[in-house]
C-alpha atoms as a PDB file:
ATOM      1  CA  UNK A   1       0.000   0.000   0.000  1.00  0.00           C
ATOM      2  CA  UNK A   2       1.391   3.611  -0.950  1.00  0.00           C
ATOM      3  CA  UNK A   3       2.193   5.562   1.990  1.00  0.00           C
ATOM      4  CA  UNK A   4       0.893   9.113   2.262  1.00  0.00           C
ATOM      5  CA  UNK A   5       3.186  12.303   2.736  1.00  0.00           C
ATOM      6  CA  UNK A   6       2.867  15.993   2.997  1.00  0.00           C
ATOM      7  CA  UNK A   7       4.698  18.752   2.162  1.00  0.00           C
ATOM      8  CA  UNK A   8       4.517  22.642   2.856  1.00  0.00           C
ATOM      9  CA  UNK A   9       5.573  25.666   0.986  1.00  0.00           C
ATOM     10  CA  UNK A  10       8.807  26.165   3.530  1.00  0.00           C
ATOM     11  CA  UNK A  11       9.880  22.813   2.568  1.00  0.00           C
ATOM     12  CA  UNK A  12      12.941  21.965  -0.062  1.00  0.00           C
ATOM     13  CA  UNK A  13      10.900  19.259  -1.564  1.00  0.00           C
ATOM     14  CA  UNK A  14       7.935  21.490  -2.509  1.00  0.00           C
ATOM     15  CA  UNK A  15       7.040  21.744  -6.083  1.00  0.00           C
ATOM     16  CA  UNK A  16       9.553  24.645  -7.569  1.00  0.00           C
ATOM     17  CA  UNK A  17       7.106  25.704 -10.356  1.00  0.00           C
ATOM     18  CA  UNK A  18       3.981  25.584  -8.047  1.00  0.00           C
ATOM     19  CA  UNK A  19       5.873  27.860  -5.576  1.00  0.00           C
ATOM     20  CA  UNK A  20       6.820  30.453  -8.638  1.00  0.00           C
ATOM     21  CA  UNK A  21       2.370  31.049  -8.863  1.00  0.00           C
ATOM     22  CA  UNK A  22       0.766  33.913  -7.247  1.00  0.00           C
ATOM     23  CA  UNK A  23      -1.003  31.837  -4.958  1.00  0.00           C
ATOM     24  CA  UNK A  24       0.447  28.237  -3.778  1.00  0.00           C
ATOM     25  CA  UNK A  25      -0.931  26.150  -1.771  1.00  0.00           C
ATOM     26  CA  UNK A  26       0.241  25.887   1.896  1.00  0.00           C
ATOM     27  CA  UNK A  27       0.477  22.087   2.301  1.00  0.00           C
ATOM     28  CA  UNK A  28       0.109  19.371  -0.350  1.00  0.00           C
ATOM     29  CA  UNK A  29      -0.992  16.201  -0.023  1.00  0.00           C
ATOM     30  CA  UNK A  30       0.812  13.059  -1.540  1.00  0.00           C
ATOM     31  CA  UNK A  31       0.199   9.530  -2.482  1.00  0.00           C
ATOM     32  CA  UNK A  32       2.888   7.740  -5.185  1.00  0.00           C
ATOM     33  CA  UNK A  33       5.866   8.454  -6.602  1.00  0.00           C
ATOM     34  CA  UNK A  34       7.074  11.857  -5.914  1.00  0.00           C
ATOM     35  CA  UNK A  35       9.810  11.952  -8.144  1.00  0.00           C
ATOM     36  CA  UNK A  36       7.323  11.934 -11.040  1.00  0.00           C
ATOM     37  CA  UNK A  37       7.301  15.996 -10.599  1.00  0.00           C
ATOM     38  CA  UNK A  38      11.395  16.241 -11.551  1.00  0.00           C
ATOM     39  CA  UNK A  39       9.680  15.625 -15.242  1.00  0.00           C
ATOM     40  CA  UNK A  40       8.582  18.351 -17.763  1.00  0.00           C
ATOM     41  CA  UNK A  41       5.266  18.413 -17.341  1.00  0.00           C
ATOM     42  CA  UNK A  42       2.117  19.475 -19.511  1.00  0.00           C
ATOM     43  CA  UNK A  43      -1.868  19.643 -18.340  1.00  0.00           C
ATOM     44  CA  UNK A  44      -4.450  17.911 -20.888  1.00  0.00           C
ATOM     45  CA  UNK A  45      -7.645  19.309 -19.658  1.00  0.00           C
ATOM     46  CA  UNK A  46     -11.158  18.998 -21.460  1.00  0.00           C
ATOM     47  CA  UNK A  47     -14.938  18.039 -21.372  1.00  0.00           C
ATOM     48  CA  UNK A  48     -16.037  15.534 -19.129  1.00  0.00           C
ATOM     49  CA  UNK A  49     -18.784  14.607 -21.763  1.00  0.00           C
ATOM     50  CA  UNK A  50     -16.327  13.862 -24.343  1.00  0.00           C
ATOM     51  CA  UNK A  51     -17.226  13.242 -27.956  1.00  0.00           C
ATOM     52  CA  UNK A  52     -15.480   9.882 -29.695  1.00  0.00           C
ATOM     53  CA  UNK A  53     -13.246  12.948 -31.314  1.00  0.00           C
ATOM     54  CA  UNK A  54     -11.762  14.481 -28.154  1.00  0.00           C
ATOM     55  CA  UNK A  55     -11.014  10.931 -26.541  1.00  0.00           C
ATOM     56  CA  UNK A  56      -9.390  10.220 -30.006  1.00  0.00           C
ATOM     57  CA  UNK A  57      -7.101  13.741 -29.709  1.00  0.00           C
ATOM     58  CA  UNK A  58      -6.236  13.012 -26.396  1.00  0.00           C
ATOM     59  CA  UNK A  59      -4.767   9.591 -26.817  1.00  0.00           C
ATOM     60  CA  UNK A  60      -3.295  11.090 -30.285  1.00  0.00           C
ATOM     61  CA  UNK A  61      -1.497  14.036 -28.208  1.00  0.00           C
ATOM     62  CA  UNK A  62      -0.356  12.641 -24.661  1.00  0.00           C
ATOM     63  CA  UNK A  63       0.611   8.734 -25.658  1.00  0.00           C
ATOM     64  CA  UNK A  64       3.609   9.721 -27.596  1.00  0.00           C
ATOM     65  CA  UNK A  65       4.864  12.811 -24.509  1.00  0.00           C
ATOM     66  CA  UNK A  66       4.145  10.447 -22.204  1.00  0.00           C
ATOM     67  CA  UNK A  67       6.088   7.543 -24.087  1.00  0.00           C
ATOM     68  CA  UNK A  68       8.757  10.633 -24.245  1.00  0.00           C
ATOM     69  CA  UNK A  69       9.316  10.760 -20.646  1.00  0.00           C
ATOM     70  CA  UNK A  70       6.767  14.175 -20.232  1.00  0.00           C
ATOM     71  CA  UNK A  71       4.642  13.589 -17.211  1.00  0.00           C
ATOM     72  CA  UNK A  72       0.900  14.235 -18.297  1.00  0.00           C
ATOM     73  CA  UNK A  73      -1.271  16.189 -15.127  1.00  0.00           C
ATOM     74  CA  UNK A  74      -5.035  15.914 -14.963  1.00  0.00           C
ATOM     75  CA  UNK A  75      -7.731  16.319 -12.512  1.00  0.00           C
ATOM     76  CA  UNK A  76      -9.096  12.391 -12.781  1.00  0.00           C
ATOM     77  CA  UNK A  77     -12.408  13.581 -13.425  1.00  0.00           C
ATOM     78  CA  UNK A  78     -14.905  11.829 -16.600  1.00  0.00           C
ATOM     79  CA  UNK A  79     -13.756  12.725 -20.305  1.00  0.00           C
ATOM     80  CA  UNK A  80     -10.963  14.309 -21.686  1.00  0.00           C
ATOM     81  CA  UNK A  81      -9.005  14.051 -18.087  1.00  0.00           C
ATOM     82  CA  UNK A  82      -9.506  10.181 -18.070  1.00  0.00           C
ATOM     83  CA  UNK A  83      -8.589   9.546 -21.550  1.00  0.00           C
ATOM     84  CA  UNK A  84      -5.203  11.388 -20.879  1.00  0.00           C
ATOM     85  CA  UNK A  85      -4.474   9.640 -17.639  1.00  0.00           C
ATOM     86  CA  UNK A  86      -5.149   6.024 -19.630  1.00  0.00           C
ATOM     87  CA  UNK A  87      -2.944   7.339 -22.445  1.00  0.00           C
ATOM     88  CA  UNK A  88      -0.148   7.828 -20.612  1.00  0.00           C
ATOM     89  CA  UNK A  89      -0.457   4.919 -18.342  1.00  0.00           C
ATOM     90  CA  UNK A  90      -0.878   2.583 -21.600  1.00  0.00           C
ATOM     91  CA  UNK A  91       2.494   4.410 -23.341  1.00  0.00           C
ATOM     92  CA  UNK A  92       4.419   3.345 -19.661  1.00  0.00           C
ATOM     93  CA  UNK A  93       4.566   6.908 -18.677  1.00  0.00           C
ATOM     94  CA  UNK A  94       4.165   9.068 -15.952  1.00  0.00           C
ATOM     95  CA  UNK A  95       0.535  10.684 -14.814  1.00  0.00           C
ATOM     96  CA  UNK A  96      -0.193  13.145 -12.346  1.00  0.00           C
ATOM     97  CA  UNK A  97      -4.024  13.420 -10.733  1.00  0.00           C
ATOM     98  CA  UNK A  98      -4.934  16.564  -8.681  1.00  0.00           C
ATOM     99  CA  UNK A  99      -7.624  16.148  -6.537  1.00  0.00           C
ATOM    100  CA  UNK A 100     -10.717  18.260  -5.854  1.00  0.00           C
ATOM    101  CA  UNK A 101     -11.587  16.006  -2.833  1.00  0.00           C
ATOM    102  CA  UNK A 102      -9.343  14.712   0.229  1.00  0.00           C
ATOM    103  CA  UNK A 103      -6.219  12.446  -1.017  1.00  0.00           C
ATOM    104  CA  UNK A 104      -8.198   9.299  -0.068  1.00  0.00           C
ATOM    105  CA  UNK A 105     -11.677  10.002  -1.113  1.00  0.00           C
ATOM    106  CA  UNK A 106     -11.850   8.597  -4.925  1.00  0.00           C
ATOM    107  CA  UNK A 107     -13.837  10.554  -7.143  1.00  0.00           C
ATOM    108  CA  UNK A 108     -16.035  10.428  -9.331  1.00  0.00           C
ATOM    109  CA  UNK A 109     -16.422   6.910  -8.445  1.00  0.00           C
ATOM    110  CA  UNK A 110     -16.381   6.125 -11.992  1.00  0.00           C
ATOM    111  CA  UNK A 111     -12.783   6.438 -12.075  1.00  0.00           C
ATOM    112  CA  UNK A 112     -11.982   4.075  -9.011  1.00  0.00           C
ATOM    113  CA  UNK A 113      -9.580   1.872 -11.362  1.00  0.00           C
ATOM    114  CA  UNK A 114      -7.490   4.610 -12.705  1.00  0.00           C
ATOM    115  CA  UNK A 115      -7.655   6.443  -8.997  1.00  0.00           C
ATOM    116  CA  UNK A 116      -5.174   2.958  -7.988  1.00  0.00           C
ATOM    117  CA  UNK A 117      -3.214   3.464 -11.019  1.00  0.00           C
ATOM    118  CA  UNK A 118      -2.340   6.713 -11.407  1.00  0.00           C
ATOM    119  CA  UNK A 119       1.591   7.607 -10.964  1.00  0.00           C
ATOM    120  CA  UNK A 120       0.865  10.349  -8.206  1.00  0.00           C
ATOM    121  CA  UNK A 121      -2.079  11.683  -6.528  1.00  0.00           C
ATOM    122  CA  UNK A 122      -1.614  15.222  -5.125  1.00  0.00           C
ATOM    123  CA  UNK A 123      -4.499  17.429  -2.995  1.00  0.00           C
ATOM    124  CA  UNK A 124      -4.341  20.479  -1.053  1.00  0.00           C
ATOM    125  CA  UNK A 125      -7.117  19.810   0.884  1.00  0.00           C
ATOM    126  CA  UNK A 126      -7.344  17.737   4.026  1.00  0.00           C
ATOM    127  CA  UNK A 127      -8.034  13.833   3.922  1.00  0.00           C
ATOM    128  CA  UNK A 128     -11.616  13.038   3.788  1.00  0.00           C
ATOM    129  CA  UNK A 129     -12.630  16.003   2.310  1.00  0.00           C
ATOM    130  CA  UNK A 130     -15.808  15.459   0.166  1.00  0.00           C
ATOM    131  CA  UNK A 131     -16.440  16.507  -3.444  1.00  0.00           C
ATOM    132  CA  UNK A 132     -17.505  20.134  -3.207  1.00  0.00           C
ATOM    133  CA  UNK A 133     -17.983  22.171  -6.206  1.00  0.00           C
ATOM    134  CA  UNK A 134     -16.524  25.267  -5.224  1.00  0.00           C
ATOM    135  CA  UNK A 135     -13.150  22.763  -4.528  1.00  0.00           C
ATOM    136  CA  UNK A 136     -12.862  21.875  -8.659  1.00  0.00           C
ATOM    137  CA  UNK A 137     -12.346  25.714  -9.703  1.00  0.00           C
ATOM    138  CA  UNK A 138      -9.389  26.217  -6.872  1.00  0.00           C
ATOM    139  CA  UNK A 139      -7.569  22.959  -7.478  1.00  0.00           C
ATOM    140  CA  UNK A 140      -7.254  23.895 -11.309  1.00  0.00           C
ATOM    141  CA  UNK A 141      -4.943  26.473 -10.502  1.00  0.00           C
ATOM    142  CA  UNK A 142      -2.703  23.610  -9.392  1.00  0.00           C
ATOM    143  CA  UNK A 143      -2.636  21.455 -12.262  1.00  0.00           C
ATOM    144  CA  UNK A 144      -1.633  24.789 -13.829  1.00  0.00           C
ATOM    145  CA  UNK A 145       1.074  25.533 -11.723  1.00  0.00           C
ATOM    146  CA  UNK A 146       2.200  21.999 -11.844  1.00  0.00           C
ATOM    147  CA  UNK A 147       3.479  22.343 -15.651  1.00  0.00           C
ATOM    148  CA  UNK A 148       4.619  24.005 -18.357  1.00  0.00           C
ATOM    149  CA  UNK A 149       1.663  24.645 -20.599  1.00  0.00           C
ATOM    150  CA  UNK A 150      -2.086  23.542 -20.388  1.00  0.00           C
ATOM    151  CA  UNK A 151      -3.212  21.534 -23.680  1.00  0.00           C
ATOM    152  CA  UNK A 152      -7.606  21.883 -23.624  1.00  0.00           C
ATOM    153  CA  UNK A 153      -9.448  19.345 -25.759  1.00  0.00           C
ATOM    154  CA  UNK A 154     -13.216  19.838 -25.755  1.00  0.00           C
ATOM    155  CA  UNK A 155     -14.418  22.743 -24.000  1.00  0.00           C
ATOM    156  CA  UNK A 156     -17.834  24.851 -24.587  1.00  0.00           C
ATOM    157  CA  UNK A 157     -17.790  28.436 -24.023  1.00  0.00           C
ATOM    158  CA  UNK A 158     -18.932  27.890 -20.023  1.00  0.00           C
ATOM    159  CA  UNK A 159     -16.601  24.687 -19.405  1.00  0.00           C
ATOM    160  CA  UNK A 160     -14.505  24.792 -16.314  1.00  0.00           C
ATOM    161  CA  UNK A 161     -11.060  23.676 -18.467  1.00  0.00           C
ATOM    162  CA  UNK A 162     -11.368  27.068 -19.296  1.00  0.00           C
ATOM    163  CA  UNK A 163     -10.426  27.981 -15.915  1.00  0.00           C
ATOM    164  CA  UNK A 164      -7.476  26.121 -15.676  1.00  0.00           C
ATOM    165  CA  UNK A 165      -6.519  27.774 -19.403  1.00  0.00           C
ATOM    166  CA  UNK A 166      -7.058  31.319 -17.985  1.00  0.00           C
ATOM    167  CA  UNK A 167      -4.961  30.284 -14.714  1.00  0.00           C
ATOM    168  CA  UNK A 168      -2.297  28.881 -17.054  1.00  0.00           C
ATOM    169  CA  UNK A 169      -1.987  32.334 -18.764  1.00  0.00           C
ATOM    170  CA  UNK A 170      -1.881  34.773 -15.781  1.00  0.00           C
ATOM    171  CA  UNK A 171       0.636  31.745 -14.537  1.00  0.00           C
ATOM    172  CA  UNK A 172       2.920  32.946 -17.798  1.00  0.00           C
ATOM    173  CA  UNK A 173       2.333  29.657 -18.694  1.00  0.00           C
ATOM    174  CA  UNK A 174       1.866  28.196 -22.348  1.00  0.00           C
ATOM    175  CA  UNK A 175      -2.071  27.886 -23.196  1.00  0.00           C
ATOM    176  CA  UNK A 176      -2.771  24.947 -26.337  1.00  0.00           C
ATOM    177  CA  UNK A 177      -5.943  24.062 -27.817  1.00  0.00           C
ATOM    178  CA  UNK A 178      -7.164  21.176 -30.207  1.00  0.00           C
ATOM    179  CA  UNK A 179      -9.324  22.334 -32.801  1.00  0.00           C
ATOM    180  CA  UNK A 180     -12.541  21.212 -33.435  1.00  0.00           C
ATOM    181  CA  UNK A 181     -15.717  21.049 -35.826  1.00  0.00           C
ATOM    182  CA  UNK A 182     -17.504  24.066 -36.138  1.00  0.00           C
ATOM    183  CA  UNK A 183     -20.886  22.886 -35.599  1.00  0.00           C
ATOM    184  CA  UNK A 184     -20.248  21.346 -32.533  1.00  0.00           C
ATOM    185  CA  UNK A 185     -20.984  23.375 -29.291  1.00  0.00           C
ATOM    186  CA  UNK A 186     -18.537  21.386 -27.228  1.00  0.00           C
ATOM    187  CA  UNK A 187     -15.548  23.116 -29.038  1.00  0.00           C
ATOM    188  CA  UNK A 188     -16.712  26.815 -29.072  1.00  0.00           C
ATOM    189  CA  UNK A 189     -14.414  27.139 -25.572  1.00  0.00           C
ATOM    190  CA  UNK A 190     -11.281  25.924 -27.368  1.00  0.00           C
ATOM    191  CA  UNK A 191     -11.609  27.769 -30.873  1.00  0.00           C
ATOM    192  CA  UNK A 192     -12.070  31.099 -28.360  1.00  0.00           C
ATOM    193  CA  UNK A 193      -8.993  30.181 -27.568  1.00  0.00           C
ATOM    194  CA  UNK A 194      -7.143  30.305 -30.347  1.00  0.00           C
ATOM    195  CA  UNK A 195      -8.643  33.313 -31.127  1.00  0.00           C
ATOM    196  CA  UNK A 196      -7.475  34.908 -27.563  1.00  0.00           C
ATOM    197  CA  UNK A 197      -3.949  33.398 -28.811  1.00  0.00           C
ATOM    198  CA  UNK A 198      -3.866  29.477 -27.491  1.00  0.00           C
ATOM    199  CA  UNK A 199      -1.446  27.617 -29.588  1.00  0.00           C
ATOM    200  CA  UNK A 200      -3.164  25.473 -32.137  1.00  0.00           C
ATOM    201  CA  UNK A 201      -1.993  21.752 -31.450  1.00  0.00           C
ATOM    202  CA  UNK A 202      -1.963  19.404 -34.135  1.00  0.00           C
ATOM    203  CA  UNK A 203       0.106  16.543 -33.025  1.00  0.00           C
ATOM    204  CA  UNK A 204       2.420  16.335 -29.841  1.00  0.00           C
ATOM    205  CA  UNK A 205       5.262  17.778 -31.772  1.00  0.00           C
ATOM    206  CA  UNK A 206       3.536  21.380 -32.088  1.00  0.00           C
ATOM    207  CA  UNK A 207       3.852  20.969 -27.770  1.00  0.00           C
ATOM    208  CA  UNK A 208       7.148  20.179 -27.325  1.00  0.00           C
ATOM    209  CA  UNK A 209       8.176  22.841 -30.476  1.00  0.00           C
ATOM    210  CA  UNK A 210       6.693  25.537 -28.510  1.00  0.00           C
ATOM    211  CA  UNK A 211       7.667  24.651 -25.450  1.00  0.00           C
ATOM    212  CA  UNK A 212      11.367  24.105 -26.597  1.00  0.00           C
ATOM    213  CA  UNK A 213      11.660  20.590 -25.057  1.00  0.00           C
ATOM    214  CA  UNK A 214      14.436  18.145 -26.269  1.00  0.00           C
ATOM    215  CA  UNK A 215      12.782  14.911 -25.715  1.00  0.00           C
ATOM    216  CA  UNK A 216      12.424  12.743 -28.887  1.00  0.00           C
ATOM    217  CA  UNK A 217       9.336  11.279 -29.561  1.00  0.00           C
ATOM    218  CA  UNK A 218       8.950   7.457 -30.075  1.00  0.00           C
ATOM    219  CA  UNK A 219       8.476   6.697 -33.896  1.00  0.00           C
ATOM    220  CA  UNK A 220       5.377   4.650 -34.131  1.00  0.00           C
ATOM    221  CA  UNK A 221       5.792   0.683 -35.963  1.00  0.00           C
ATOM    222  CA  UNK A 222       4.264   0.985 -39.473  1.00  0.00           C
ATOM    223  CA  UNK A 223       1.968  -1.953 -38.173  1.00  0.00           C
ATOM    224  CA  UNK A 224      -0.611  -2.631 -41.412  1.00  0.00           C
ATOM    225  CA  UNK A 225      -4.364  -2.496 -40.468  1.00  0.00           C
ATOM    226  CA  UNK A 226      -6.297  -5.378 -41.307  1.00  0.00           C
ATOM    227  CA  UNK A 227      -9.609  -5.291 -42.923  1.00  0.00           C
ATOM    228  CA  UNK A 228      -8.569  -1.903 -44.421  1.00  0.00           C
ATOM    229  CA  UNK A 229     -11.642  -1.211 -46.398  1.00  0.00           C
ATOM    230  CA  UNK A 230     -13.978  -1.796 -43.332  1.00  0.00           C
ATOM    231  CA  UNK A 231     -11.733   0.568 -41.374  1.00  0.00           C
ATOM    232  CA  UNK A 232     -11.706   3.179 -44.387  1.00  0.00           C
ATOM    233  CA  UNK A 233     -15.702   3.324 -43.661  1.00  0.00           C
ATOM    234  CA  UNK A 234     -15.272   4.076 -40.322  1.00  0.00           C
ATOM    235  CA  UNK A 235     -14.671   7.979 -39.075  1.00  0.00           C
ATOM    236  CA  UNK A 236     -12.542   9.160 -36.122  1.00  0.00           C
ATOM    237  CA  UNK A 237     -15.205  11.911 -34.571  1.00  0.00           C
ATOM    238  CA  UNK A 238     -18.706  10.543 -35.764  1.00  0.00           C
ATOM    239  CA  UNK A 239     -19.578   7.212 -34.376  1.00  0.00           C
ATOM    240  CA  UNK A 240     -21.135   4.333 -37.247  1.00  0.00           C
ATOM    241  CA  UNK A 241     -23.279   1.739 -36.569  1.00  0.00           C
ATOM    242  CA  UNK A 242     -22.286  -1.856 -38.238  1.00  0.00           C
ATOM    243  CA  UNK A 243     -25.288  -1.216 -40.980  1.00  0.00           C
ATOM    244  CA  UNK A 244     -24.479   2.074 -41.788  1.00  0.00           C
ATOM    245  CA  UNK A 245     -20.835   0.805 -42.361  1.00  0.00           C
ATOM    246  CA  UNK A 246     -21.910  -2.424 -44.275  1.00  0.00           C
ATOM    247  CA  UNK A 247     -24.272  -0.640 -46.487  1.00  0.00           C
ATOM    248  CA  UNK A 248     -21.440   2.378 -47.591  1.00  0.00           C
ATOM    249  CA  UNK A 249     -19.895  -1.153 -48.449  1.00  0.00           C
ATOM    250  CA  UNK A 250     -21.891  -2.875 -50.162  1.00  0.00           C
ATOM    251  CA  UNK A 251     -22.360  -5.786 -48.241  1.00  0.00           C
ATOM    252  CA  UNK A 252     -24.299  -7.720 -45.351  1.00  0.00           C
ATOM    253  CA  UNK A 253     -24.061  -6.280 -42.033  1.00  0.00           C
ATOM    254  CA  UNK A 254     -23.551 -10.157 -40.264  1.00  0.00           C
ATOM    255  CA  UNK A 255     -20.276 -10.074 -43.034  1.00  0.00           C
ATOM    256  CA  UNK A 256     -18.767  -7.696 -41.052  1.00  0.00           C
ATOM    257  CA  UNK A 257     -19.161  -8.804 -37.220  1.00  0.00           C
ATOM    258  CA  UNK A 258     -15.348 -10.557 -37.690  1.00  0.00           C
ATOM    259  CA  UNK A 259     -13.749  -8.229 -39.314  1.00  0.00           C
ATOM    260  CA  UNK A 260     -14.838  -5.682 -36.911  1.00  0.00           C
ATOM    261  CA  UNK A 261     -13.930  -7.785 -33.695  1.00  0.00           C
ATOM    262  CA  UNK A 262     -10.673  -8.047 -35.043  1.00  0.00           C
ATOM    263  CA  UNK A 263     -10.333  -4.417 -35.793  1.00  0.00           C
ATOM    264  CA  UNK A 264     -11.516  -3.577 -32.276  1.00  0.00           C
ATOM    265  CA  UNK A 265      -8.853  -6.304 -30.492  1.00  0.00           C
ATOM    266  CA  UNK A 266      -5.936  -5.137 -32.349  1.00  0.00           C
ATOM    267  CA  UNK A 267      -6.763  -1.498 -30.762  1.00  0.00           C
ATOM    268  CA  UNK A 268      -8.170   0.167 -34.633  1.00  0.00           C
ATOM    269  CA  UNK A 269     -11.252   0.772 -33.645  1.00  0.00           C
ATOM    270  CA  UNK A 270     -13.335   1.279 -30.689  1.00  0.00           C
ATOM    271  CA  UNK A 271     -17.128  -0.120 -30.052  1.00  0.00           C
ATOM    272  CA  UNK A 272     -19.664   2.046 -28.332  1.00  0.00           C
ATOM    273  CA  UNK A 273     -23.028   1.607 -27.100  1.00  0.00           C
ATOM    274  CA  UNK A 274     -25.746   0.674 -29.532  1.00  0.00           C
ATOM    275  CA  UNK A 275     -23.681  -1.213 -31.883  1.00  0.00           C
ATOM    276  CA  UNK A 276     -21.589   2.007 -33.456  1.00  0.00           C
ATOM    277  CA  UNK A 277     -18.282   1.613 -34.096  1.00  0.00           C
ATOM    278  CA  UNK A 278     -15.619   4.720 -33.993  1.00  0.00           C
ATOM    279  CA  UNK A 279     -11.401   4.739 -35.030  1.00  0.00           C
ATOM    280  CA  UNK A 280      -9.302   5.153 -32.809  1.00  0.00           C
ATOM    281  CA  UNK A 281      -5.841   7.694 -33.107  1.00  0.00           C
ATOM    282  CA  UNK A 282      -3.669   4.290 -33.644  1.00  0.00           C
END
């Protein structure tokens, strides 16, 4: 079992770039491995309704700065957060969680898996301290503080990763946004912005460019997808259901069942609820 630990801003061990913010936090709270914050770090913040898209953009962005030794920080809630936490866990890298609650209160409950998997846990407020609203807002500025820049994937013009994207720039630190479809409400927050001056992120590259880091990222195996028409049919943002697919292919949706479990077990594509059927970023 991980052993707890505490710090305070008069200690040597505090976090240097949290202390450099206009308002640190007096204590922190540990669980896990500490050394984890000696890494370049970058936030990957976002909707907690995530579309297929956004989940897709965060595993495109953090797997290969994670797999790069860049430690990815979150806030372990639904969404976006999740999807960067599993990313980096599944490229053997390093994830931070900030808590809104009490180091050993897991929330949202949802997440109880990836609460006992995460690298470090880290929480300014007091053990068994519930899940308060008002706490979310405050312990953004500390995934901000924690890193060098704040990437936001998914965010409509009221979403709280906005927050941590406005604390992030009065922090001097580097703002990024993934852009989006112009129809869709949940990226109105993130193209605002880019038009406020966010950096437009691409690929993980366009981070590490801007933020000047020499870390190399991993070159990918050019591993052939099988059943490459089926996964031609399929779309990385708008979710298909097996008929839709089969018909745009001419052929019986039963013809397709194998081909699309072994799409989905060799990590191409991903099934959702009522038999639709999305890409992945592999």
């Amino acid at each position: 079992m991980l052993r707890d630990s505490v710090t305070t801003l008069l200690d040597d061990d505090y976090p240097p770039l949290l202390r450099e913010i206009a308002d640190p936090p007096l204590a922190l709270h540990f669980r896990g491995d500490r050394s984890l914050l000696q890494r370049p770090a970058v936030a990957v913040v976002g909707s907690r309704r995530a579309s297929p898209y956004a989940i897709n953009a965060a595993r495109r962005i953090t797997e290969p700065l994670a797999a790069a030794g860049v430690a990815i920080v979150s806030g372990l809630a639904l969404g976006v957060d999740a999807a960067a936490h599993e990313a980096a866990l599944e490229a053997n890298g390093a994830t931070i969680a900030v808590l809104g609650t009490g180091i050993d209160v897991t929330y949202p409950r949802g997440n109880r898996r990836l609460y006992k998997r995460v690298g470090l846990l880290l929480t300014e407020l007091p053990p068994g301290t519930p899940p308060m609203a008002m706490n979310f807002p405050i312990r953004n500025r500390i995934i901000a503080g924690l890193t060098l820049g704040t990437i936001v994937i998914e965010a409509t013009a009221r979403s709280g990763s906005l927050i941590t994207a406005r604390l992030a720039a009065e922090q001097n630190r580097e703002v990024f946004a993934v852009p989006g479809s112009i129809f869709s409400e949940g990226t109105e927050g993130t193209h605002r912005l880019i038009q406020y001056g966010a950096k437009l992120v691409h690929q993980a590259q366009d981070v590490l460019d801007e933020l000047r880091l020499e870390v190399t990222l991993p070159v990918a195996p050019g591993e052939e997808a099988p059943h490459a028409d089926v996964l031609a049919a399929l779309s990385h943002d708008e979710p298909l259901a097996a008929e839709r697919a089969a018909a745009k292919l001419g052929r019986a949706p039963e013809s397709l069942a194998e081909a699309l479990l072994e799409l989905e077990l060799g990590g191409w594509v991903r099934s959702l609820p009522g038999g639709r059927y999305v890409r992945t970023a592999k």
